[in-house]
N, C-alpha and C. Protein backbone atom coordinates (compact mmCIF):
# COMPACT_ATOMS: atom_id res chain seq x y z
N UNK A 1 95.54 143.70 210.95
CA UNK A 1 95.49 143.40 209.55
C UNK A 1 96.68 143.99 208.82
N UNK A 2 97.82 143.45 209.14
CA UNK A 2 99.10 143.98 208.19
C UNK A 2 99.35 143.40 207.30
N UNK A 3 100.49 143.68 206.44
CA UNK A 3 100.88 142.91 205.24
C UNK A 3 102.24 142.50 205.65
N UNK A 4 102.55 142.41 206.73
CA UNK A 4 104.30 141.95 206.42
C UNK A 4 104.32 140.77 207.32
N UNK A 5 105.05 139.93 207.00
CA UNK A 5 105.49 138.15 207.26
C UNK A 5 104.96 138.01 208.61
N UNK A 6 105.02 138.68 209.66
CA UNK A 6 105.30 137.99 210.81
C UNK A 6 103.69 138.28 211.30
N UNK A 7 103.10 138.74 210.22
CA UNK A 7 101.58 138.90 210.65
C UNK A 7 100.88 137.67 210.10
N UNK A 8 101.48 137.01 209.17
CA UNK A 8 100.41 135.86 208.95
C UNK A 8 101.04 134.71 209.57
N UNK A 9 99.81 133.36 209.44
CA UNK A 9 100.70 132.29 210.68
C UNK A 9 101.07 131.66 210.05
N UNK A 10 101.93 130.54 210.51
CA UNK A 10 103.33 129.97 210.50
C UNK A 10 102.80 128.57 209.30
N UNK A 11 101.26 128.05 209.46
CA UNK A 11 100.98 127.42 208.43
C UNK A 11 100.80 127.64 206.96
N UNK A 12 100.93 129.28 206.73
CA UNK A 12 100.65 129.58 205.06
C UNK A 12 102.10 130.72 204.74
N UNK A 13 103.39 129.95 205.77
CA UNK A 13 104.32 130.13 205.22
C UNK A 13 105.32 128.68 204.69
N UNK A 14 105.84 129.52 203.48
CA UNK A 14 106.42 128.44 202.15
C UNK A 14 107.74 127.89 203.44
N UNK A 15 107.80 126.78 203.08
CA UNK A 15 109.36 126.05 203.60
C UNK A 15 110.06 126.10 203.08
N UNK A 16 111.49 126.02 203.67
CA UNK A 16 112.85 125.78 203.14
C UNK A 16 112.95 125.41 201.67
N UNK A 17 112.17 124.17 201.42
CA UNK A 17 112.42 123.10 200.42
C UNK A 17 111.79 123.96 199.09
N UNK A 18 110.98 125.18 198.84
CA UNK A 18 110.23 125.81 197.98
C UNK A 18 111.91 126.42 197.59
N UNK A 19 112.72 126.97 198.17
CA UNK A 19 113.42 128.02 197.33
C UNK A 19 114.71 127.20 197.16
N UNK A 20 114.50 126.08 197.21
CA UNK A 20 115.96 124.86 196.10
C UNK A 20 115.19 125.08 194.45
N UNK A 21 116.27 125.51 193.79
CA UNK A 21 116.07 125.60 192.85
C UNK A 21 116.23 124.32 191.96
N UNK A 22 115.90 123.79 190.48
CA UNK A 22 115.69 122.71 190.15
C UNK A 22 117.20 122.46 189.95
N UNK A 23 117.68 121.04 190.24
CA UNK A 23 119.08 120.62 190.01
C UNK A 23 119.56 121.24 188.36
N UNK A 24 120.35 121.57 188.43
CA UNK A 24 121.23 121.71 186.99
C UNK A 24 121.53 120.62 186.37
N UNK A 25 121.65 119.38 186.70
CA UNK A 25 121.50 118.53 185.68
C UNK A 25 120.57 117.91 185.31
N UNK A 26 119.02 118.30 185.79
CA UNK A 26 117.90 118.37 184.95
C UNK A 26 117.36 119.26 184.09
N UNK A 27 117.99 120.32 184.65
CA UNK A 27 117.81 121.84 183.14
C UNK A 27 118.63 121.13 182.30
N UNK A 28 119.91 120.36 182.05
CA UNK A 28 120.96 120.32 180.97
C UNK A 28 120.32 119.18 180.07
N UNK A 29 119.61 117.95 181.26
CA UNK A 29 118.73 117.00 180.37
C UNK A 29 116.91 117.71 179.69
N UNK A 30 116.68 118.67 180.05
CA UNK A 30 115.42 119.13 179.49
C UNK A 30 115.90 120.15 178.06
N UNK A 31 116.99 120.68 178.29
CA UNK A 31 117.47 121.11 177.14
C UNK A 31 117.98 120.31 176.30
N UNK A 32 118.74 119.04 176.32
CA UNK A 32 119.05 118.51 175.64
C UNK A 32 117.79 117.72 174.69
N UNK A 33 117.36 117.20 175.72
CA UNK A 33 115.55 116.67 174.87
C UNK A 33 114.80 117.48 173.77
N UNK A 34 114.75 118.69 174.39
CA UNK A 34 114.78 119.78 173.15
C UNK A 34 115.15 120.07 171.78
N UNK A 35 116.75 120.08 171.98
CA UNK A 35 117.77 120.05 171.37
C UNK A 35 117.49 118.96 170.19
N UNK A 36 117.18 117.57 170.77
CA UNK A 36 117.31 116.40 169.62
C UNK A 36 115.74 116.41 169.44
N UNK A 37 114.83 116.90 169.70
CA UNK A 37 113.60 117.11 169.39
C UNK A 37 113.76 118.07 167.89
N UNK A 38 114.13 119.01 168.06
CA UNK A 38 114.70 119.67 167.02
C UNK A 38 115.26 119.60 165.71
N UNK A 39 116.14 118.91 166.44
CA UNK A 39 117.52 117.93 165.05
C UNK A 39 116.38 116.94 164.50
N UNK A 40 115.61 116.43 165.17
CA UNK A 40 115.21 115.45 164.78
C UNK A 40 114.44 116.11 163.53
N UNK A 41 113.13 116.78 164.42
CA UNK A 41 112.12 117.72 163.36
C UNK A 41 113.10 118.20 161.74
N UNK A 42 114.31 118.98 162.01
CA UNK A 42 114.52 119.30 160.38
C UNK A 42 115.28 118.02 159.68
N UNK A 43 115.66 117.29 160.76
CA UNK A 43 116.39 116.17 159.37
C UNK A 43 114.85 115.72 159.35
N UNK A 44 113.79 115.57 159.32
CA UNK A 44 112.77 114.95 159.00
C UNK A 44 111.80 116.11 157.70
N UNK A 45 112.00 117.15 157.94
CA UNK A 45 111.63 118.04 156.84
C UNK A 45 112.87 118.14 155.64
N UNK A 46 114.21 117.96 156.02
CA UNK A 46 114.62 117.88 154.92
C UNK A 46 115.23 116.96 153.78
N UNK A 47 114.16 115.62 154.63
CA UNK A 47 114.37 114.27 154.01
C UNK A 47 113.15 114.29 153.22
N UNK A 48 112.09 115.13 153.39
CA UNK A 48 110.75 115.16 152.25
C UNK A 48 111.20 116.02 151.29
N UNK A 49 111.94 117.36 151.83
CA UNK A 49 112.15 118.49 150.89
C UNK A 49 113.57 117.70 150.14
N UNK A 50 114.46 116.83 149.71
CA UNK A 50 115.56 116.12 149.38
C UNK A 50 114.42 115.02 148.59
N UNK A 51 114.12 114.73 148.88
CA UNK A 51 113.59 113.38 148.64
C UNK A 51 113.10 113.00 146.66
N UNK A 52 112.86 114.16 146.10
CA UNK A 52 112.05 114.39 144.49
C UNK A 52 113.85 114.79 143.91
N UNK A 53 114.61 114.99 144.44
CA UNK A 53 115.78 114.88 143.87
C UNK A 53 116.60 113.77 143.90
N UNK A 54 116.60 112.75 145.40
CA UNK A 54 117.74 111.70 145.46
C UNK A 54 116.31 110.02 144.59
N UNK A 55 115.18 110.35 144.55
CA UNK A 55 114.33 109.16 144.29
C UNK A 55 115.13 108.90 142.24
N UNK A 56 114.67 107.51 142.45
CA UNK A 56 114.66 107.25 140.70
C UNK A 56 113.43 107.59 140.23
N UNK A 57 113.24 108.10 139.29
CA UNK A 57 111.96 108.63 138.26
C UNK A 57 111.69 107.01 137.90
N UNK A 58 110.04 107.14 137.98
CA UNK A 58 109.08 107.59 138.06
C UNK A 58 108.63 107.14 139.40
N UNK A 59 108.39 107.91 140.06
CA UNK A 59 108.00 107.75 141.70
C UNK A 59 107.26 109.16 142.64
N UNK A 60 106.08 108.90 142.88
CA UNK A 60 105.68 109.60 143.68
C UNK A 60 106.46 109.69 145.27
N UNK A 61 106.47 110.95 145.74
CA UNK A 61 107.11 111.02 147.21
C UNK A 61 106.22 112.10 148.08
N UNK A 62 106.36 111.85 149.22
CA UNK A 62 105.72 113.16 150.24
C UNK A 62 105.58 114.22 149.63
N UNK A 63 104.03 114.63 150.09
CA UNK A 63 104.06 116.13 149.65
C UNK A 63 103.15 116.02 148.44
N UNK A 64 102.85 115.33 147.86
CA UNK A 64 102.11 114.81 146.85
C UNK A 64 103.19 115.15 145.40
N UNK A 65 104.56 114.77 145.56
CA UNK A 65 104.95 115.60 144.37
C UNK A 65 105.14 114.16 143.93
N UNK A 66 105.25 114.37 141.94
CA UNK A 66 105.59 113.30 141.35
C UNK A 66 106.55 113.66 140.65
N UNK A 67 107.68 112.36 140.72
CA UNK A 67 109.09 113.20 139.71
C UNK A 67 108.85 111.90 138.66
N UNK A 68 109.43 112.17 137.47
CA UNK A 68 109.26 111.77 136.38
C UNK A 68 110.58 111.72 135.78
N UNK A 69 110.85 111.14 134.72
CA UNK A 69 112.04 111.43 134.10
C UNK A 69 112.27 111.96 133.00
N UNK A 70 112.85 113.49 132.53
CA UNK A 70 112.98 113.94 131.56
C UNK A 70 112.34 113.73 130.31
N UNK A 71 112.59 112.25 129.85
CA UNK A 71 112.17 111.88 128.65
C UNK A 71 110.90 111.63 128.38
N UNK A 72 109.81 112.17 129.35
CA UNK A 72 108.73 112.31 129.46
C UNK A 72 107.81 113.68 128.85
N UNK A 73 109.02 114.64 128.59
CA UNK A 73 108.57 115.80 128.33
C UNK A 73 108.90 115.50 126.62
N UNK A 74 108.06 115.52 125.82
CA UNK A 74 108.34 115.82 124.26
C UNK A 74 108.87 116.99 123.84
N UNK A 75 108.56 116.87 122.68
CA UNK A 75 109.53 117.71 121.61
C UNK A 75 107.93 119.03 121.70
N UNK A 76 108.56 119.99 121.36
CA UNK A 76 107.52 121.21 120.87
C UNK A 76 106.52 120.75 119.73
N UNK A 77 105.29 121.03 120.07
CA UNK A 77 104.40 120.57 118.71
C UNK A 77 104.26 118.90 118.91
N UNK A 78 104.61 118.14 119.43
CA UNK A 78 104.39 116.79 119.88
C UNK A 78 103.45 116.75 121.07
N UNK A 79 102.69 115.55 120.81
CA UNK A 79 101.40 115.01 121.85
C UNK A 79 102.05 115.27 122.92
N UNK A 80 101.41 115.86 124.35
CA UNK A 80 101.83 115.90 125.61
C UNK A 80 101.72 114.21 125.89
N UNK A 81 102.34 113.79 126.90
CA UNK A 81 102.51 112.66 127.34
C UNK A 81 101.39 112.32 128.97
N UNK A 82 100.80 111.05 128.39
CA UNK A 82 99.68 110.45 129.23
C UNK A 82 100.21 110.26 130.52
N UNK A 83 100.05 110.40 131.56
CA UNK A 83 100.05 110.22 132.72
C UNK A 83 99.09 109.54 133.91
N UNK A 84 99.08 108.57 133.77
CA UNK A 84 98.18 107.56 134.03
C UNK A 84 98.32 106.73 135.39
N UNK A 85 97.10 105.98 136.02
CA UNK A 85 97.25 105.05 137.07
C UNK A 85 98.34 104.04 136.41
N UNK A 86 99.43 103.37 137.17
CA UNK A 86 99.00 103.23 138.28
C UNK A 86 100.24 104.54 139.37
N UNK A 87 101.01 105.51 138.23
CA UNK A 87 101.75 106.38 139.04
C UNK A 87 101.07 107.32 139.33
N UNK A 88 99.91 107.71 139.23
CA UNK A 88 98.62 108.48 140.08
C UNK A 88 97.34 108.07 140.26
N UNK A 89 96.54 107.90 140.70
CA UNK A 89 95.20 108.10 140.61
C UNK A 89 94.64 108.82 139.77
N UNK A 90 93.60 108.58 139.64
CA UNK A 90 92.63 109.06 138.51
C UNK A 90 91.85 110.62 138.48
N UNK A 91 91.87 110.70 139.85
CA UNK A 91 91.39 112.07 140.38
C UNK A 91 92.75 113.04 140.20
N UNK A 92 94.04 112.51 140.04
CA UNK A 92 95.43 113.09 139.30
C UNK A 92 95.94 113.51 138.17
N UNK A 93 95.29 112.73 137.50
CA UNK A 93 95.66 112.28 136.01
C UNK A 93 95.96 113.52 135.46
N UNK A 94 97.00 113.30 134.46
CA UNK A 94 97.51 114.91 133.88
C UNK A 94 98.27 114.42 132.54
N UNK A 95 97.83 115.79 131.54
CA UNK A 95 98.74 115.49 130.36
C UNK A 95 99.94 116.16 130.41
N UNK A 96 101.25 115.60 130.38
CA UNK A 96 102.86 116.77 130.39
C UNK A 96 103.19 117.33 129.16
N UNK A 97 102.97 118.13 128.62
CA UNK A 97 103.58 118.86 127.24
C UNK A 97 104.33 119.81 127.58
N UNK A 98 105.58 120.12 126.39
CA UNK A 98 106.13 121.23 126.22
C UNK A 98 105.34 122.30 125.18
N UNK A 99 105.36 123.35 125.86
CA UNK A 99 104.71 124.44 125.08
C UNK A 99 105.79 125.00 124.77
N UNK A 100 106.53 125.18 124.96
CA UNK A 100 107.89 126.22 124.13
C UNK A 100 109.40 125.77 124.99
N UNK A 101 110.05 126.28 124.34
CA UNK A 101 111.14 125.81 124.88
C UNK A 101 111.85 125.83 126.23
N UNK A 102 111.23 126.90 126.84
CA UNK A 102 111.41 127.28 128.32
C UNK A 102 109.95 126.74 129.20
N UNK A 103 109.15 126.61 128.56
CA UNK A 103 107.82 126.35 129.16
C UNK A 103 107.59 124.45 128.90
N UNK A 104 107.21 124.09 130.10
CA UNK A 104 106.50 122.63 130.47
C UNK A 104 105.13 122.66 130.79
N UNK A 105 104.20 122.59 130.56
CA UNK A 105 103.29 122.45 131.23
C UNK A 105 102.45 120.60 131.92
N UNK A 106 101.36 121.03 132.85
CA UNK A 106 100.92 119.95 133.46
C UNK A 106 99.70 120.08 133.99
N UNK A 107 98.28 119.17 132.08
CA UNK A 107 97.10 119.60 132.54
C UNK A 107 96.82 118.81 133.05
N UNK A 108 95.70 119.03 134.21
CA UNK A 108 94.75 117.81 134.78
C UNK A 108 93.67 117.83 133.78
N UNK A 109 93.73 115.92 133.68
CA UNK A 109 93.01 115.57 132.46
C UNK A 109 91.68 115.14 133.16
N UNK A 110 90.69 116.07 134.08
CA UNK A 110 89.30 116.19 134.33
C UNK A 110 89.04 117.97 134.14
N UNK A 111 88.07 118.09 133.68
CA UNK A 111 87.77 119.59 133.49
C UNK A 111 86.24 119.51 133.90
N UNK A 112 86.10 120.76 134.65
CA UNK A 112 84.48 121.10 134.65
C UNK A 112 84.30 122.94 134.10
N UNK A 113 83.14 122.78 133.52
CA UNK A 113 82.68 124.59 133.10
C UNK A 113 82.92 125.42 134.08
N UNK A 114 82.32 125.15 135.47
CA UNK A 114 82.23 125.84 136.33
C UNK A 114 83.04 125.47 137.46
N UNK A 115 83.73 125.69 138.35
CA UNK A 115 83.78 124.85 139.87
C UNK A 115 83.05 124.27 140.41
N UNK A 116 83.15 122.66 140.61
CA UNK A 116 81.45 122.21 141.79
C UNK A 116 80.22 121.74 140.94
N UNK A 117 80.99 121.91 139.21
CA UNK A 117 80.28 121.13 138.13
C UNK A 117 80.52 119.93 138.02
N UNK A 118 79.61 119.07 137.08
CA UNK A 118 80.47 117.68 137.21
C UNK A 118 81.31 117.88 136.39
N UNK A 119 83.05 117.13 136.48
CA UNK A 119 84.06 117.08 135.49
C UNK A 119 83.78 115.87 134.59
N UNK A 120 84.31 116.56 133.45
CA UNK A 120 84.38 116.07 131.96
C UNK A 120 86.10 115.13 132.21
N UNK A 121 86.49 114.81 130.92
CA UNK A 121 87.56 113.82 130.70
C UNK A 121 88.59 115.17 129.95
N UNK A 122 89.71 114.88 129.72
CA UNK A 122 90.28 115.85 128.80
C UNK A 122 91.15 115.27 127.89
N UNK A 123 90.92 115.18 126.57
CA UNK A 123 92.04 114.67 125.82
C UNK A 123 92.85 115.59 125.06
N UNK A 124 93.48 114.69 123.93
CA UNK A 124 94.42 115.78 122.92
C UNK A 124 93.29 115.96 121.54
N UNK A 125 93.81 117.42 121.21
CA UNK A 125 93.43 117.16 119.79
C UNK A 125 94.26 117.88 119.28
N UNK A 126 94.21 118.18 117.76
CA UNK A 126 94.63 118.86 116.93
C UNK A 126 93.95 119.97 116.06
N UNK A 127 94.44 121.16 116.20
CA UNK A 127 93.55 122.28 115.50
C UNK A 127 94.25 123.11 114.48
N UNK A 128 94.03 122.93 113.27
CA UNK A 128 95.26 123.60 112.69
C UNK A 128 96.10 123.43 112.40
N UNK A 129 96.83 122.10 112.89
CA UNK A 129 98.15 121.57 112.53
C UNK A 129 98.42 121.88 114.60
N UNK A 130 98.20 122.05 115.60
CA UNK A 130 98.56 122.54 116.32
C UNK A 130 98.04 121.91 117.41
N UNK A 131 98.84 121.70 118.40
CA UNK A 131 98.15 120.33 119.43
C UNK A 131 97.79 121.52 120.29
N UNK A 132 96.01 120.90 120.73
CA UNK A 132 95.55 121.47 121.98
C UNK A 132 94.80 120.29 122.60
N UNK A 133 93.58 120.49 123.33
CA UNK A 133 93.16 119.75 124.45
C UNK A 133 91.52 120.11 123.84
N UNK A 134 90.66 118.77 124.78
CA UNK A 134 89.24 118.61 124.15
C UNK A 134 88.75 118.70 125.43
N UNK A 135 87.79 118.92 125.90
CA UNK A 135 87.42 118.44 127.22
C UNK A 135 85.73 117.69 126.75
N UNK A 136 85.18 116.49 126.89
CA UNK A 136 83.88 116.41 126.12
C UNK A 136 83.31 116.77 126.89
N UNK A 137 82.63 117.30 127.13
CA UNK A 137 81.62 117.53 128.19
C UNK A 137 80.24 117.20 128.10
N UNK A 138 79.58 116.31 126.23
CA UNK A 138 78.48 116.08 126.47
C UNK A 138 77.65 116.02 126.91
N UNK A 139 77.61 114.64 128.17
CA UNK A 139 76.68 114.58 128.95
C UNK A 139 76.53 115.53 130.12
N UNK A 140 77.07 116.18 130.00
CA UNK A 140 77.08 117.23 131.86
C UNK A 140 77.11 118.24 131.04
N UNK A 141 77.32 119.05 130.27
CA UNK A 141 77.21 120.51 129.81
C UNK A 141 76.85 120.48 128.20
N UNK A 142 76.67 119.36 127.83
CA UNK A 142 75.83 119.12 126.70
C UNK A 142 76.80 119.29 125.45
N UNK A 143 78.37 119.76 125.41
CA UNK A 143 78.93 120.40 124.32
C UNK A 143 80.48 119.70 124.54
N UNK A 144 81.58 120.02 123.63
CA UNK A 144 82.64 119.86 123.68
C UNK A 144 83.48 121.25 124.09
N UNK A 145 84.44 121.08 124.46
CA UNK A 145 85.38 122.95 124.21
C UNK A 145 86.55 122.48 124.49
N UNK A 146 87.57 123.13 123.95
CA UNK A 146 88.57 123.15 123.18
C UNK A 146 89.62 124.21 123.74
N UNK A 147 90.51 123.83 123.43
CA UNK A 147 91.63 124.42 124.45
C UNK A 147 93.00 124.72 123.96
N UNK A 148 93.72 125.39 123.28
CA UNK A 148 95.36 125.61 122.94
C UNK A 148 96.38 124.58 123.89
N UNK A 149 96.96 124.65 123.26
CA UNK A 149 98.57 124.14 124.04
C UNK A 149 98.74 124.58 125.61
N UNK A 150 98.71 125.65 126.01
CA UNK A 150 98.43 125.85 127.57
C UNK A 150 97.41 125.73 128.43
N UNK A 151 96.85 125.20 127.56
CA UNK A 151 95.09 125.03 128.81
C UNK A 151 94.14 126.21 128.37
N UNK A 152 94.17 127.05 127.51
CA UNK A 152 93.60 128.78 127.36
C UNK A 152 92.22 128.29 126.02
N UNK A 153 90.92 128.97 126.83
CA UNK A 153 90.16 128.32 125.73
C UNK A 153 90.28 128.77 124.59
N UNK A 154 89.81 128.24 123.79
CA UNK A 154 89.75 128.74 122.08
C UNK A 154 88.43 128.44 121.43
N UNK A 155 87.70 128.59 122.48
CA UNK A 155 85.92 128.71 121.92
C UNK A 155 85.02 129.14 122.60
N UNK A 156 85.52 130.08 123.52
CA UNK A 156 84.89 130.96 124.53
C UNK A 156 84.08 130.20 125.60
N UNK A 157 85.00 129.15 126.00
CA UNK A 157 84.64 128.27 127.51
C UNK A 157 84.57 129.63 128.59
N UNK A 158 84.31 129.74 129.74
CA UNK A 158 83.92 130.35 130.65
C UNK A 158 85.58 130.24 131.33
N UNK A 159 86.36 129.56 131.50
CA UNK A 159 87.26 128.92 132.22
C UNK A 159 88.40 128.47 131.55
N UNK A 160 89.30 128.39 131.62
CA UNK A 160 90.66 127.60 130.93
C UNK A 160 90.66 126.31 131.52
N UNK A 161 91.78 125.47 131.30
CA UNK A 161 92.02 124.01 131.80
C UNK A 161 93.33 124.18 133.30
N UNK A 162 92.65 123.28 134.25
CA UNK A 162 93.11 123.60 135.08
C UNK A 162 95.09 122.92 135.30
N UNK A 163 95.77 123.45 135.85
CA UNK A 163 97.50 122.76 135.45
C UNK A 163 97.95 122.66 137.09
N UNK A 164 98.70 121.78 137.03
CA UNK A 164 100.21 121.62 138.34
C UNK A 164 100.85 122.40 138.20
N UNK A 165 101.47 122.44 138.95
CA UNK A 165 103.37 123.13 138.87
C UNK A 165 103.96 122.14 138.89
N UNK A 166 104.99 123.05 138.18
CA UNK A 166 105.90 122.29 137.26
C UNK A 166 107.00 122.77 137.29
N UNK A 167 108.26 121.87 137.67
CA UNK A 167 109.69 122.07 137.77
C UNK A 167 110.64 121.09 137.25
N UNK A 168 111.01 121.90 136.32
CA UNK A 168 111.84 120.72 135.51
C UNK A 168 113.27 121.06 135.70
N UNK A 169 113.91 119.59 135.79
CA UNK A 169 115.96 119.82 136.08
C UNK A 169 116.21 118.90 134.36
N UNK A 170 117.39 118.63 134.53
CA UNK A 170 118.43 118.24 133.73
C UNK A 170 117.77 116.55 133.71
N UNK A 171 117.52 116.15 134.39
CA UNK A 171 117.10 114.52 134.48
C UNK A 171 115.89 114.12 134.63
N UNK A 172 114.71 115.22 135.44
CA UNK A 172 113.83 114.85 135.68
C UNK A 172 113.02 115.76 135.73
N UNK A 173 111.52 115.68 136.03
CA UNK A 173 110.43 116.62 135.79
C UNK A 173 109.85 116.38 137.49
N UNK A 174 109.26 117.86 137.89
CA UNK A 174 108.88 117.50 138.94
C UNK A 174 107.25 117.67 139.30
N UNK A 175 106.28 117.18 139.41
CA UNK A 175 104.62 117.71 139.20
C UNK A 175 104.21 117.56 140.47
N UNK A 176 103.97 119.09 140.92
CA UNK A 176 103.59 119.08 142.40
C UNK A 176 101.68 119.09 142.36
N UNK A 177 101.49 117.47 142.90
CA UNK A 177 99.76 117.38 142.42
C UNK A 177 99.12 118.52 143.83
N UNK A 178 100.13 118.80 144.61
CA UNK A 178 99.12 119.39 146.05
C UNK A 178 99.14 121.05 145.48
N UNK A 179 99.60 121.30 144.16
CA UNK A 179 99.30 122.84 143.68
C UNK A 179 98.74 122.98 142.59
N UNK A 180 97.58 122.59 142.74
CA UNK A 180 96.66 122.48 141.36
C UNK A 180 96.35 124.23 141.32
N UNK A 181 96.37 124.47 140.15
CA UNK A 181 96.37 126.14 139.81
C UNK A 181 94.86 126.01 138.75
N UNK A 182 93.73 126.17 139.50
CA UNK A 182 92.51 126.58 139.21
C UNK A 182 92.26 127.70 138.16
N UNK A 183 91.65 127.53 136.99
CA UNK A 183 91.59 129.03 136.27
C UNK A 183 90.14 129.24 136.96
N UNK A 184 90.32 130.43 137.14
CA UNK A 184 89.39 131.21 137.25
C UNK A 184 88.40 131.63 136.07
N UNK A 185 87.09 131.74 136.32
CA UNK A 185 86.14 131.94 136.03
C UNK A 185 85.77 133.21 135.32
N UNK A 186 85.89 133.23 133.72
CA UNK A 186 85.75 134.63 133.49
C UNK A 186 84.56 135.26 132.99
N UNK A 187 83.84 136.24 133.18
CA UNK A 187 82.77 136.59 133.40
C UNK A 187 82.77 138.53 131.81
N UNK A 188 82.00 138.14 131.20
CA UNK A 188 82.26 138.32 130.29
C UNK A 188 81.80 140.24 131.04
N UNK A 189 82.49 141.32 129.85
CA UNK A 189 82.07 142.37 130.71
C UNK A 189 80.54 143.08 129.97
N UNK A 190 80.20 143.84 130.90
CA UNK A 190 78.73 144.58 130.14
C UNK A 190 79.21 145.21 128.56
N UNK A 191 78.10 145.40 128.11
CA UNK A 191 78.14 146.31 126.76
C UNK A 191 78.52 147.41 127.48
N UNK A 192 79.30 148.59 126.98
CA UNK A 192 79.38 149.98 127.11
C UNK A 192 78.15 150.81 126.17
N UNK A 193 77.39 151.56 126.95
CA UNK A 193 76.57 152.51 126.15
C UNK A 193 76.83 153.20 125.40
C-alpha cells in the first residue's frame, strides 16, 4: 500500500495527451470573445446613459427617464405645467413647476394619506395669491389637503406630496419617473409632561 506511481496500475494512469496544454490560439480566441463581450456591454450602457441628452424633447428613453424641453418649466409663481398621457401614463402623471430660481420641482399628480391607501388625483390651487397643490381625497379619506409649492403640507396632512428627480440643462428638463422620492410619514410627537 504505497503512495508513489509505480505502485498503482497502469490503467488509472493519465496519458500523454492530458499534459498538452490548450493551443494558444484558442486562449487568444476565448479572450478575444471576452474582450468584444465587453466593448459591447459599455457601448450598450452608454448609449442609455447618452441617450436623455442626444434625444429631441419631448421623449421618453430607457431607464424610465423623460426629457422635456426647457420651455416646459414656467416662470416663478406660475401654474406648474400638466404632464399628461400620451408622454406618460397615468400611473406617471406629474405637475413641473419652478419653485425658485435654482429649484424645479416634479409632483406626481396621484397622492394617498398613507402608503397602500387608495390615491387621490392632485391638482393646482391657489392660496394666498400663491400656487400650491390640492389632492381631493373625498371619497377615500373623506377630505381635501393642501399643499405649498414643493409638495409640503399646509393643513397638517400626515405626509407631503410625493416628487421625481429632477435635472435640468440649458435646453431641456430631465424627470427620472424610476426615482419617485416618497415623503415619509410623519407621526406627530407625544405631549411632554
Amino acid at each position: 500500500m504505497g503512495t508513489r506511481y509505480e505502485d498503482q496500475p497502469p490503467e488509472l494512469w493519465a496519458g500523454p495527451e492530458s499534459l498538452d496544454p490548450t493551443p494558444v490560439w484558442k486562449q487568444f480566441l476565448l479572450i478575444g470573445l471576452l474582450l468584444l463581450g465587453a466593448i459591447a456591454l459599455v457601448v450598450g450602457v452608454s448609449a442609455v446613459a447618452v441617450a436623455p441628452l442626444v434625444v429631441a424633447p419631448p421623449a421618453l428613453v430607457p431607464g424610465d427617464r423623460l426629457v422635456l424641453p426647457g420651455s416646459y418649466v414656467r416662470a416663478i409663481g406660475a401654474p406648474p405645467y400638466d404632464v399628461v398621457p400620451p408622454l406618460v401614463d397615468e400611473a406617471h402623471r406629474l405637475w413641473l413647476g419652478r419653485v425658485s430660481a435654482t429649484e424645479v420641482v416634479a409632483i406626481r399628480a396621484i397622492w394617498a394619506p398613507r402608503p397602500g391607501e387608495p390615491e387621490c388625483p392632485v391638482g393646482v390651487g391657489v392660496f394666498g395669491g400663491a400656487i400650491g397643490y390640492v389632492a381631493s381625497c373625498e371619497r377615500t379619506a373623506g377630505r381635501v389637503f393642501t399643499f405649498d409649492a414643493q409638495g409640503g403640507s399646509r393643513d397638517g396632512a400626515s405626509r407631503g406630496l410625493d416628487r421625481y428627480l429632477v435635472s435640468v440643462g440649458d435646453d431641456r428638463v430631465i424627470v427620472n419617473l424610476g426615482r419617485l422620492i416618497v415623503s415619509e410619514v410623519r407621526v406627530p410627537a407625544s405631549p411632554t409632561p
